[in-house]
Protein backbone atom coordinates (compact mmCIF):
# COMPACT_ATOMS: atom_id res chain seq x y z
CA UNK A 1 148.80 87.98 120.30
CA UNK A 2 145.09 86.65 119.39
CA UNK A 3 146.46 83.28 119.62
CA UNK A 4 147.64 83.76 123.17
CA UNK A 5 144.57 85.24 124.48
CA UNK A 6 142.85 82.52 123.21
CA UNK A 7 144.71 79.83 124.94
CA UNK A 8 144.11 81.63 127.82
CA UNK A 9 140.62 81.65 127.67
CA UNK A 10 140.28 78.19 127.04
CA UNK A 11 142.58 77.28 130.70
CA UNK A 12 139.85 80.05 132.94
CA UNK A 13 137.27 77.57 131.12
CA UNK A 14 138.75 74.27 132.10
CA UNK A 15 139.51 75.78 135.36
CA UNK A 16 135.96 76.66 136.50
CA UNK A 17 134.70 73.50 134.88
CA UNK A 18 132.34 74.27 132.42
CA UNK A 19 130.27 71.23 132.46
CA UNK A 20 129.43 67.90 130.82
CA UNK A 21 126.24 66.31 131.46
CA UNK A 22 126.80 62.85 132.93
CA UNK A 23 126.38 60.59 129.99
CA UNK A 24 125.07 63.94 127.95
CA UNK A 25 127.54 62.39 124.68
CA UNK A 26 128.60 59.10 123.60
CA UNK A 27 131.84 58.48 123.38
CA UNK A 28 132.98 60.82 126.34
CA UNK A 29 133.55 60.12 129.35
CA UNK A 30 130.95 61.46 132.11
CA UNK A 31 134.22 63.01 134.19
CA UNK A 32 135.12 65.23 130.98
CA UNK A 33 134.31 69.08 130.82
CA UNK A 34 133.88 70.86 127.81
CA UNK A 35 136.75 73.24 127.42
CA UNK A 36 136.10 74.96 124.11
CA UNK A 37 133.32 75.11 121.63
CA UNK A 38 133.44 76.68 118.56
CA UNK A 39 133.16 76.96 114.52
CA UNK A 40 135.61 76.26 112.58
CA UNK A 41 138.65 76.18 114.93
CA UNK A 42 139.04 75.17 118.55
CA UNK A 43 142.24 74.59 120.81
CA UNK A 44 143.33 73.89 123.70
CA UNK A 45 146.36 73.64 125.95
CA UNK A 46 146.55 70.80 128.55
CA UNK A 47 147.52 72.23 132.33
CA UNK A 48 147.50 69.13 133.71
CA UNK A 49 147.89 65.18 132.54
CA UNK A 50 145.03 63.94 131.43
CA UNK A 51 143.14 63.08 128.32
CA UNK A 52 141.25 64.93 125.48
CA UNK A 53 138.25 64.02 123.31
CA UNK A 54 137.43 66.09 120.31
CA UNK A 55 134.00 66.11 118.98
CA UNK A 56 131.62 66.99 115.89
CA UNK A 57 128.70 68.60 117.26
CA UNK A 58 126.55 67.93 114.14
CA UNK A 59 127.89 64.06 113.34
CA UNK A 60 127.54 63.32 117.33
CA UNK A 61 131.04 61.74 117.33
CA UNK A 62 133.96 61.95 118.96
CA UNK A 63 136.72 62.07 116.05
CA UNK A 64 140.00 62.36 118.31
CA UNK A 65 140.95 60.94 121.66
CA UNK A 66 144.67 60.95 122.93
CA UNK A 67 146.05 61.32 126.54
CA UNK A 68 147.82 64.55 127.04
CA UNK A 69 150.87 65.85 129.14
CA UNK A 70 151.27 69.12 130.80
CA UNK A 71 151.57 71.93 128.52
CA UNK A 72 150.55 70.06 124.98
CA UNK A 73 148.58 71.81 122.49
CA UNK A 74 145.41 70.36 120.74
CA UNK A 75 143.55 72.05 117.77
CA UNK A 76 141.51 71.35 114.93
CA UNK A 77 141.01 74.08 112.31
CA UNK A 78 139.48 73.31 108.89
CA UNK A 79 140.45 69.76 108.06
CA UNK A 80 143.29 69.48 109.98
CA UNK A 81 143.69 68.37 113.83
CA UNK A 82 147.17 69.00 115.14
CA UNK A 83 148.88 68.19 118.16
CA UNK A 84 151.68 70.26 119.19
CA UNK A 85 151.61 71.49 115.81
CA UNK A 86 151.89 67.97 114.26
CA UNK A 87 149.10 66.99 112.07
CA UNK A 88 147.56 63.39 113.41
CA UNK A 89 144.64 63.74 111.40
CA UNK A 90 143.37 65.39 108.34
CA UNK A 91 140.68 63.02 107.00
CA UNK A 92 136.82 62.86 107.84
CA UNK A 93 137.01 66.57 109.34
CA UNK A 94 135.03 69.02 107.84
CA UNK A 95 135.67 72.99 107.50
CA UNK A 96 132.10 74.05 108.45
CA UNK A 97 132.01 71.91 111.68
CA UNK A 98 131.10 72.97 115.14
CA UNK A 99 133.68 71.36 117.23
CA UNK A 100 133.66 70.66 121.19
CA UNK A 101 137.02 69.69 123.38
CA UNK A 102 136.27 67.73 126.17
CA UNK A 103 139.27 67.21 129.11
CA UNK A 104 139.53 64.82 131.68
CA UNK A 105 142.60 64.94 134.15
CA UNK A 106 144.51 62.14 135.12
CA UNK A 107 143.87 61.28 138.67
């Protein structure tokens, strides 16, 4: 049930646009809006085509980028960034890290 609520948090945020600086962090695009910030773990749940940039607050980098469809899941918990469930990356994450999930819709 946590997990749910969650999720659901994360769409009200993309929804009222919680905002990106223009040009505030390399690597994403000035368009994007911050969707979820956390430690530790941090998801999110695409309503709408577009594309998603995860990044490491403390390394200022973006360490995943990948267009989305309506409905797909991203998350990175620990080491591990899934999408959908399916790891796609599991290397050069760290447990401790802040993480920030940036969305842009497709136009």
């Amino acid at each position: 049930m946590g997990a749910v609520w969650a999720v659901s948090i994360i769409w009200v945020g993309a929804a009222i646009g919680c905002g990106n600086s223009a040009g505030e962090y390399a690597g994403v695009p000035s368009a994007a809006r911050l969707v979820d910030e956390r430690p530790e773990r941090v998801a999110f749940v695409a309503g709408a085509a577009g594309a998603v940039y995860v990044r490491d607050v403390a390394a200022d980098e973006v360490v995943f980028t990948r267009a989305l469809v309506v409905g797909q899941t991203v998350e990175a918990c620990g080491e591990r960034l899934t999408v959908d469930g399916q790891l796609v990356r599991a290397t050069g994450l760290r447990s401790d890290a802040m993480y920030q999930v940036f969305f842009v819709p497709r136009d």
